[in-house]
Protein backbone atom coordinates (compact mmCIF):
# COMPACT_ATOMS: atom_id res chain seq x y z
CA UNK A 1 1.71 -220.80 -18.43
CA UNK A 2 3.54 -223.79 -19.41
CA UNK A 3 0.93 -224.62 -21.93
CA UNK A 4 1.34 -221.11 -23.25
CA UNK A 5 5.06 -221.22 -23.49
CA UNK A 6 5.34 -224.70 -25.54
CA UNK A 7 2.32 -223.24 -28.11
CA UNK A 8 4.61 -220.33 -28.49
CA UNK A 9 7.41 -222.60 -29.59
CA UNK A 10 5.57 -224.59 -31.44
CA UNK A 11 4.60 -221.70 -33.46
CA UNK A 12 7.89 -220.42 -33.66
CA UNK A 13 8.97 -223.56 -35.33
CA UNK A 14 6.52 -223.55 -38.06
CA UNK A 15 7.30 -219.91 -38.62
CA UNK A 16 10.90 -221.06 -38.85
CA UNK A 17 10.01 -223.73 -41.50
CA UNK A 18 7.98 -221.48 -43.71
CA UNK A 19 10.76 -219.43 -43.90
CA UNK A 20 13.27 -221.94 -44.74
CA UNK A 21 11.09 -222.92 -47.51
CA UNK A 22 10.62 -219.50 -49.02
CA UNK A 23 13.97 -218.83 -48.52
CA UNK A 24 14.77 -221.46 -50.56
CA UNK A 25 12.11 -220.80 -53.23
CA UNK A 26 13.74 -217.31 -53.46
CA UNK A 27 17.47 -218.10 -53.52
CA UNK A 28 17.48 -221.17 -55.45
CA UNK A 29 14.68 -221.36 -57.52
CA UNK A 30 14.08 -218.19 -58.82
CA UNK A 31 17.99 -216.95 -58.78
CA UNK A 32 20.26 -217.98 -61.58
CA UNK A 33 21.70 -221.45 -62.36
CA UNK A 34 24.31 -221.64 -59.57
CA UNK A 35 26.04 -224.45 -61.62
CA UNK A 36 26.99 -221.91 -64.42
CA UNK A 37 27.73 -219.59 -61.69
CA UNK A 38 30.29 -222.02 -60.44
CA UNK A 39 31.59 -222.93 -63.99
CA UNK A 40 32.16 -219.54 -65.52
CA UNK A 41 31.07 -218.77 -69.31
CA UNK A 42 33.81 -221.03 -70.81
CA UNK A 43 31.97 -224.02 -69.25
CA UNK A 44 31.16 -226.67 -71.26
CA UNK A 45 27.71 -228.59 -70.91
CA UNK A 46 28.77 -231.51 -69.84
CA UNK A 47 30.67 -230.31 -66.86
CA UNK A 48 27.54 -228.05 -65.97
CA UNK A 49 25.91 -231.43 -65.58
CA UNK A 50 28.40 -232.40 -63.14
CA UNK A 51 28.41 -229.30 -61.11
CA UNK A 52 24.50 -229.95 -61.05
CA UNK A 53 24.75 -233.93 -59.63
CA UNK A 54 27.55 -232.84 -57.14
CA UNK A 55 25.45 -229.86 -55.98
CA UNK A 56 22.51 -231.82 -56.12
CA UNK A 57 20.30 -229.07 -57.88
CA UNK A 58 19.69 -231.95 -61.12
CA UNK A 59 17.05 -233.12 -58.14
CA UNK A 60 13.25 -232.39 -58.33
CA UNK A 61 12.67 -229.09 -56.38
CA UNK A 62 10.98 -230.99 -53.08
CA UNK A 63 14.13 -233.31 -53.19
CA UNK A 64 16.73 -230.59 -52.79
CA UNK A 65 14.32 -228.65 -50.10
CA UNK A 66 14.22 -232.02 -48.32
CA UNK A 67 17.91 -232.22 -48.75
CA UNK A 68 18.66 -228.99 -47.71
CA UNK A 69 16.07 -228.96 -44.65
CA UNK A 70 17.14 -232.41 -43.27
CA UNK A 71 20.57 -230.94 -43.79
CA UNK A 72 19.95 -228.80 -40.33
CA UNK A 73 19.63 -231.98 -38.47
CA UNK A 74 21.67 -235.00 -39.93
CA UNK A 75 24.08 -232.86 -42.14
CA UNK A 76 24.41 -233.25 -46.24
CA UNK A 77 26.87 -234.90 -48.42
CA UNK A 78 27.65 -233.55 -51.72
CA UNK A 79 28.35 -235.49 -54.53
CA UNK A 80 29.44 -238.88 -54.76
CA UNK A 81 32.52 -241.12 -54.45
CA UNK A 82 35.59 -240.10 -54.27
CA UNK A 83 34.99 -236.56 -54.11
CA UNK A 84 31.91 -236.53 -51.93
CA UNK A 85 32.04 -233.60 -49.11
CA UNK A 86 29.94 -234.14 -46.15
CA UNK A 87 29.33 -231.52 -44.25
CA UNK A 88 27.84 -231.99 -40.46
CA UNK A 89 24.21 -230.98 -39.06
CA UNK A 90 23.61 -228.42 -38.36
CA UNK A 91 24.71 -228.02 -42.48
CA UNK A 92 23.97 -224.38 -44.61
CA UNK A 93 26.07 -225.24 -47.17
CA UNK A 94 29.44 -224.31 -48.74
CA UNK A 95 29.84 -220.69 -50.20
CA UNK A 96 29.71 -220.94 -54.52
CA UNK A 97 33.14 -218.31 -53.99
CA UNK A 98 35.17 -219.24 -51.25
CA UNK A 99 34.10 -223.03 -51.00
CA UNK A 100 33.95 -222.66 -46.92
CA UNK A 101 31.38 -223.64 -44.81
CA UNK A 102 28.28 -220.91 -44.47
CA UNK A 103 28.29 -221.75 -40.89
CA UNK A 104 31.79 -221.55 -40.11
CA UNK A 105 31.99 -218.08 -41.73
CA UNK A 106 28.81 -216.92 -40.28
CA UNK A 107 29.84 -218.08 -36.50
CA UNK A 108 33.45 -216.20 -36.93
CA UNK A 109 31.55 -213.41 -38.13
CA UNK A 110 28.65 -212.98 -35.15
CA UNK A 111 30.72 -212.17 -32.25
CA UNK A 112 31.43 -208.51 -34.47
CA UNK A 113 27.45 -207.83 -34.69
CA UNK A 114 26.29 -208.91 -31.57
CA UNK A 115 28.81 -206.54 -29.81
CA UNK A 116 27.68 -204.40 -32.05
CA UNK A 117 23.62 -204.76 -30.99
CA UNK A 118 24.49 -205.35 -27.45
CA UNK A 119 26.00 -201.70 -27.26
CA UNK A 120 23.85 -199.78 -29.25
CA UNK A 121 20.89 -201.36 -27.64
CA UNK A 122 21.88 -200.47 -24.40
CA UNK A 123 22.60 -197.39 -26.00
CA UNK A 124 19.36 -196.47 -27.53
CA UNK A 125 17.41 -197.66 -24.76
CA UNK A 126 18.95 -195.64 -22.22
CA UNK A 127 18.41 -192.81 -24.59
CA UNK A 128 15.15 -193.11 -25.69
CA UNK A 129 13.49 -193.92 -22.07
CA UNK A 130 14.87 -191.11 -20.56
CA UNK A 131 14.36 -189.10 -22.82
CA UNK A 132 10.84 -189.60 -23.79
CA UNK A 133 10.19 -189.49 -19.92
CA UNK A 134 11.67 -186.42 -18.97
CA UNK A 135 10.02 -185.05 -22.40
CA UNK A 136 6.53 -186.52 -21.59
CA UNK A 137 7.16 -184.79 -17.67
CA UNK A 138 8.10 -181.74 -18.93
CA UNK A 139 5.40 -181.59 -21.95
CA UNK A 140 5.46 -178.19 -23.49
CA UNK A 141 8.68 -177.05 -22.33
CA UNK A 142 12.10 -176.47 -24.17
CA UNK A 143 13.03 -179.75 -22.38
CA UNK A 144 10.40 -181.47 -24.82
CA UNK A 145 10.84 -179.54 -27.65
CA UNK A 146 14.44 -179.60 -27.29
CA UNK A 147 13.80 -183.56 -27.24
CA UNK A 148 11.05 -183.86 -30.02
CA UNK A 149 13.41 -181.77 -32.21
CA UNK A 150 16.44 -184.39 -31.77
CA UNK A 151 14.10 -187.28 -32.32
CA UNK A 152 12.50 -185.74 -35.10
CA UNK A 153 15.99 -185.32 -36.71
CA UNK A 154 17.32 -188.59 -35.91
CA UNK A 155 14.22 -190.40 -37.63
CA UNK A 156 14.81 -188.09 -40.34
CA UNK A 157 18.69 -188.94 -41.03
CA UNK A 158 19.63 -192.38 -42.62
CA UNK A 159 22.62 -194.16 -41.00
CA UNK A 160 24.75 -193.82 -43.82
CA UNK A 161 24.77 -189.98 -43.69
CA UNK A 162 24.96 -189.97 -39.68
CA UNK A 163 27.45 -192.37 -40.13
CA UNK A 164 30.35 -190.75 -42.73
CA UNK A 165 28.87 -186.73 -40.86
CA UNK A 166 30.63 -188.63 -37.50
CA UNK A 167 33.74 -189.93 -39.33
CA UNK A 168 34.36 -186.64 -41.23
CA UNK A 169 33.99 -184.85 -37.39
CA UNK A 170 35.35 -187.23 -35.26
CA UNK A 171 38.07 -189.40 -37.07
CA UNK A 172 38.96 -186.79 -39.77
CA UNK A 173 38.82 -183.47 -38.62
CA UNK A 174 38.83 -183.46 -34.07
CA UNK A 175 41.20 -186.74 -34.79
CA UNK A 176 39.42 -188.11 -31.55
CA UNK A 177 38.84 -191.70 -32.40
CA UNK A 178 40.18 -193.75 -35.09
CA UNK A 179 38.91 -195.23 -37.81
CA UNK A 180 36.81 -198.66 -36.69
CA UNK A 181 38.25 -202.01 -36.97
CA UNK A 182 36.90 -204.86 -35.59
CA UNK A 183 39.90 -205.66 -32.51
CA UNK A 184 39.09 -208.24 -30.02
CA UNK A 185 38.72 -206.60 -26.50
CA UNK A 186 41.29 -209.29 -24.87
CA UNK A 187 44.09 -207.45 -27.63
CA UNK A 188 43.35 -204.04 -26.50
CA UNK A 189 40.35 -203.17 -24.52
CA UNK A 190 40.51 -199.82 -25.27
CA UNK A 191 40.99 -199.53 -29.17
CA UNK A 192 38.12 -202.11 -28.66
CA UNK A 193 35.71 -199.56 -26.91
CA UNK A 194 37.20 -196.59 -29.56
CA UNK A 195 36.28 -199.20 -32.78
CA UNK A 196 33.12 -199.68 -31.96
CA UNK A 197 31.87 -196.25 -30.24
CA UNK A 198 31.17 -194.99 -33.71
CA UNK A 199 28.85 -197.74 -34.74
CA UNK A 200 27.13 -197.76 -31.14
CA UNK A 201 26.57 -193.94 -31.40
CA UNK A 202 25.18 -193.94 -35.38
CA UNK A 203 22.53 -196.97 -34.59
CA UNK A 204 21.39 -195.63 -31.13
CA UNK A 205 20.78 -192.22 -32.56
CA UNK A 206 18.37 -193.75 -34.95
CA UNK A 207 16.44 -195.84 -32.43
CA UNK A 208 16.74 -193.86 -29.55
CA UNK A 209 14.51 -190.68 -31.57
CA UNK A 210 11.75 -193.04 -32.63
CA UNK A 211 11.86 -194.91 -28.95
CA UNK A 212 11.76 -191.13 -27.39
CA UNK A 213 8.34 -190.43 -28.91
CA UNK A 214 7.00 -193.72 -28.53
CA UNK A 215 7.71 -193.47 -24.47
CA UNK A 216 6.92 -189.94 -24.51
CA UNK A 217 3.31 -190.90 -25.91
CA UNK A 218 2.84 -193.58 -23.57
CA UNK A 219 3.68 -191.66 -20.56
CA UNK A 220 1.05 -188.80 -21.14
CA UNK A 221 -2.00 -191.49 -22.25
CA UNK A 222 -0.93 -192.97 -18.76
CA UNK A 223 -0.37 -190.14 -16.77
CA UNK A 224 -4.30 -189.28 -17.83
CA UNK A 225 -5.96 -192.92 -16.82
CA UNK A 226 -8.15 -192.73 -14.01
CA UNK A 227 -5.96 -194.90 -11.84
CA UNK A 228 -3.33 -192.17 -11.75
CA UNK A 229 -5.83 -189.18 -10.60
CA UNK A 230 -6.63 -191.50 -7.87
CA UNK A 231 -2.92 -191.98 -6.80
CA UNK A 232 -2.81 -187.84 -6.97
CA UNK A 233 -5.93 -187.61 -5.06
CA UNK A 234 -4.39 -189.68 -2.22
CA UNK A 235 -1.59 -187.06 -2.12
CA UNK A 236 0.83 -189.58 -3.67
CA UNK A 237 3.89 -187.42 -4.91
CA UNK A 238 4.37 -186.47 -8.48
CA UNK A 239 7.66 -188.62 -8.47
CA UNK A 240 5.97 -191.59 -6.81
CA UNK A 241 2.66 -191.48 -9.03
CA UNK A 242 5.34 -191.62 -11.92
CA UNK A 243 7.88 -194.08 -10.20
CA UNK A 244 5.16 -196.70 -9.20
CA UNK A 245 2.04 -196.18 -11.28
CA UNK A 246 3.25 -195.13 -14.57
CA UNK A 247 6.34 -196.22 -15.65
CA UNK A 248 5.15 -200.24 -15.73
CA UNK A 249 2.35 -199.52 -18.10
CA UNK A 250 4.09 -196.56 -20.07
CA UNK A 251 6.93 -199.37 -20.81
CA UNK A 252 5.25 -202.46 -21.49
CA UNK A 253 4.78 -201.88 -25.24
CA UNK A 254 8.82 -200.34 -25.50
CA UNK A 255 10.02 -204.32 -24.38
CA UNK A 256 7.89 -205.72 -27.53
CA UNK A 257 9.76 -203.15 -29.77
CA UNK A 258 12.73 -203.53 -28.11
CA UNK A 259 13.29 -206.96 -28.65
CA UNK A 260 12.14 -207.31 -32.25
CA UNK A 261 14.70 -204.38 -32.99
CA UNK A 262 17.40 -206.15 -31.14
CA UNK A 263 16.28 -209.18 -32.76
CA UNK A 264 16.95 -207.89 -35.71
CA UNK A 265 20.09 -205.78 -35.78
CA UNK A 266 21.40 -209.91 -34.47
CA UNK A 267 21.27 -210.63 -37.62
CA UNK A 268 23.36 -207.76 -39.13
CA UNK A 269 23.22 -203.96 -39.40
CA UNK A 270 24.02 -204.13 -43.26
CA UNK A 271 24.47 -200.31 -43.87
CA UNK A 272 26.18 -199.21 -40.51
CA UNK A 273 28.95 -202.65 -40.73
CA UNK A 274 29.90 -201.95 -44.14
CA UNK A 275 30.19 -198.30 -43.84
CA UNK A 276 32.58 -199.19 -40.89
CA UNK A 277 34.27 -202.05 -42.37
CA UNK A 278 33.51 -203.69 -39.53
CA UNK A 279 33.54 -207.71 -40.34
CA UNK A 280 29.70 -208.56 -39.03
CA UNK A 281 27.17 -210.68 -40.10
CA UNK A 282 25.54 -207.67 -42.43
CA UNK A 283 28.85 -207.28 -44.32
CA UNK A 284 28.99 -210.77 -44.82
CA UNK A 285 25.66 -210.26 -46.54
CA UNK A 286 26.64 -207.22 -48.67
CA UNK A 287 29.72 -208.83 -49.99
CA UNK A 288 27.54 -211.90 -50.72
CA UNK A 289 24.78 -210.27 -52.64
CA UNK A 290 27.61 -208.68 -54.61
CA UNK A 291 28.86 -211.80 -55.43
CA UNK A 292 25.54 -213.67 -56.09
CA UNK A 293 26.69 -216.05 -53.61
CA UNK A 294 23.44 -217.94 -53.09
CA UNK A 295 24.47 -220.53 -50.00
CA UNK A 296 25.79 -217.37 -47.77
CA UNK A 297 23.07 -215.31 -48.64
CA UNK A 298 20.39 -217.99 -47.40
CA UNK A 299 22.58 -218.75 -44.49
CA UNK A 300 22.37 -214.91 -43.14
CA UNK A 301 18.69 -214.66 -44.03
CA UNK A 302 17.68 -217.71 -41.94
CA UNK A 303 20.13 -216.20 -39.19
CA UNK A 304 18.20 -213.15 -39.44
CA UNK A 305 14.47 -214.91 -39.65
CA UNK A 306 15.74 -217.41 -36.60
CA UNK A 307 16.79 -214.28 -33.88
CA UNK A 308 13.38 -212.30 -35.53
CA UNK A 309 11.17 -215.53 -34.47
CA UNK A 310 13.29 -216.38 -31.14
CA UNK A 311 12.76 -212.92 -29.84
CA UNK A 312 9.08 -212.63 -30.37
CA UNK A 313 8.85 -215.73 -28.43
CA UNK A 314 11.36 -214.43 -25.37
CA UNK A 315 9.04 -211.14 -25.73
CA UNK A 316 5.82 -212.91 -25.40
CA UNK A 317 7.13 -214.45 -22.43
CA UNK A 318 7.91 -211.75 -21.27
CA UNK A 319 4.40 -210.11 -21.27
CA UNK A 320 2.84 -212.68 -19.13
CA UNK A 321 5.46 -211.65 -16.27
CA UNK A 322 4.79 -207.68 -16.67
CA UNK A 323 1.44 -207.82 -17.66
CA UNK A 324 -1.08 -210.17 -15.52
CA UNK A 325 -3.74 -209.94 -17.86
CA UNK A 326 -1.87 -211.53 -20.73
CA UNK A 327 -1.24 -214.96 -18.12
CA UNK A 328 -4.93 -214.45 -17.65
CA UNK A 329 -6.25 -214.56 -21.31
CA UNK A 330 -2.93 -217.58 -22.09
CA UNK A 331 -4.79 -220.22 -20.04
C-alpha cells in the first residue's frame, strides 16, 4: 500500500511537469510577443528590447522554461539592477495588465470557487444518488421516468441558459433571491447562502442528471449479479439486499467521477462565475483571456491541471479502501 501510494505521487508529479511544460509551450511560445503586448503599438524597438531582458523572454526557450519552472521552488527575479523585482517561490509571475502577483490574485480569488464546488458538489451528489437509486428501484415506473426525463433535460441544457432561465424566475420576476455577489459569510451569513444558492442550484442540475443515470445503471447491472440472488434466496429483505450488497459496488465508479468533477470545477466554473459575476478563479480566467494576459492565464491553467492530477491521486487511494481487489493487484 505504501509502495502504491508514493508510485501514485510520483506519477502525479511528472504529470504535473508535463503540463507545466506544455503550458508554457502554449502560452508563451506560440502566443504573441508579450513584450509588444506590454509596450503598446507606439513602442519603439529599442525599448521592446528592454521589456524582453527584464521579462527575460530575449532567453533561449529551455532557459526561460528553466526559469520559470525553478521559479515554483526558489522564486524569480526580473530584470536587473536597480529595478529588478523578485518575486518569492512558489513564483507564477506578475500579470502583463495589472502588474500584481498571479498568485496573490489567484489565492484572493479561490475561496469564491471552492465555496462554490463545495456546495454544488454536495449538491449534485445528493441529487444524483438518490435519484438514480430510487429510479433504478423503481425501474419502469413514473418514479423513473419522471427521473430519466429530468436528467435527460438537465444534460440537455447548457449552464448559461439554466443559469439567466433562474435569474429571469427567481431574481427578476418571484423577486425571491437577489442578484449574486460574492459576500463573505462572517458579513452576513445569510445574503451569503442567498448569493451563492443560484450558482449551487445551476451546476448541480447539470451533474446531478448525468450522475442519476450513471447510478441508476449501476444499480440494475448489480442488482442482477449472482451474489445478490443469493442474498434474496436467503430471504434477505429487498431493503437490506440493497442497503448492504448493492449500494458499495453500485457506487464505487460514482467516487472516481466524483472527484475528477470536483477536481475540476476547483479550478473554476468559467461559464456559471461569470454569468454570476461572482469573483472566482474561472472569471479570473475569462477576464484574462480577454485581455491576452499570458502570466494569469498559465497561472489558472496549472491551478486547474494541479487539483485535476491531485484528485486522481486522492481517488486512487481511495479505491484500495472500497475496493479490496485494487490493494490486491497494487502490491
Amino acid at each position: 500500500m505504501p509502495l502504491y501510494i508514493l508510485r501514485r505521487l510520483a506519477a502525479a508529479v511528472g504529470v504535473l511537469f508535463l503540463v507545466s511544460l506544455f503550458t508554457y509551450v502554449i502560452f508563451f511560445v506560440l502566443s504573441p510577443d508579450p513584450a509588444v503586448l506590454i509596450c503598446g503599438k507606439t513602442c519603439t524597438p529599442e525599448r521592446i528590447d528592454q521589456i524582453r531582458a527584464q521579462l527575460g523572454v530575449d532567453q533561449p526557450f529551455w532557459v526561460q522554461f528553466w526559469e520559470f519552472f525553478k521559479g515554483f521552488f526558489v522564486g524569480r527575479t526580473y530584470g536587473e539592477g536597480a529595478s529588478a523585482v523578485t518575486c518569492a517561490a512558489p513564483c507564477l509571475g506578475y500579470s502583463f495588465q495589472t502588474n500584481e502577483s498571479v498568485l496573490t490574485m489567484i489565492t484572493s480569488r479561490l475561496p469564491v470557487s471552492v465555496t462554490l464546488a463545495v456546495g454544488a458538489g454536495i449538491l449534485w451528489l445528493l441529487m444524483g444518488v438518490s435519484g438514480g437509486l430510487i429510479s433504478a428501484v423503481k425501474q419502469g415506473t413514473w418514479w423513473d421516468k419522471t427521473a430519466m426525463g429530468i436528467a435527460l433535460t438537465g444534460m440537455s441544457l447548457p449552464n448559461y441558459f439554466v443559469a439567466l432561465l433562474m435569474q429571469y424566475v427567481l431574481v427578476v420576476q418571484l423577486q425571491w433571491l437577489p442578484f449574486p455577489t460574492a459576500v463573505g459569510f462572517s458579513e452576513d451569513p445569510l445574503r451569503w447562502f442567498q448569493s451563492y444558492l443560484m450558482p449551487w442550484l445551476v451546476l448541480a442540475f447539470a451533474y446531478a442528471a448525468m450522475y442519476t443515470r450513471i447510478v441508476r445503471t449501476n444499480v440494475i447491472d448489480t442488482l442482477d449479479e449472482n451474489f445478490m440472488r443469493t442474498a434474496r434466496a436467503k430471504g434477505l429483505s429487498g431493503g437490506l439486499v440493497l442497503r448492504r450488497h448493492a449500494l458499495r459496488p453500485s457506487l464505487t465508479p460514482v467516487v472516481t467521477l466524483f472527484g475528477m468533477d470536483f477536481a475540476s470545477l476547483l479550478g473554476g466554473a468559467l461559464i456559471t462565475e461569470t454569468v454570476f459575476g461572482l469573483n472566482g478563479v474561472g472569471k479570473l480566467a475569462a477576464d484574462s483571456i480577454t485581455k491576452n494576459d499570458q502570466p494569469v492565464i498559465m497561472g489558472v491553467t496549472l491551478l486547474a491541471a494541479a487539483f485535476v492530477v491531485v484528485g486522481n491521486v486522492v481517488v486512487d487511494i481511495l479505491y484500495t479502501v472500497l475496493d479490496p481487489r485494487v490493494r490486491v493487484t497494487s502490491k
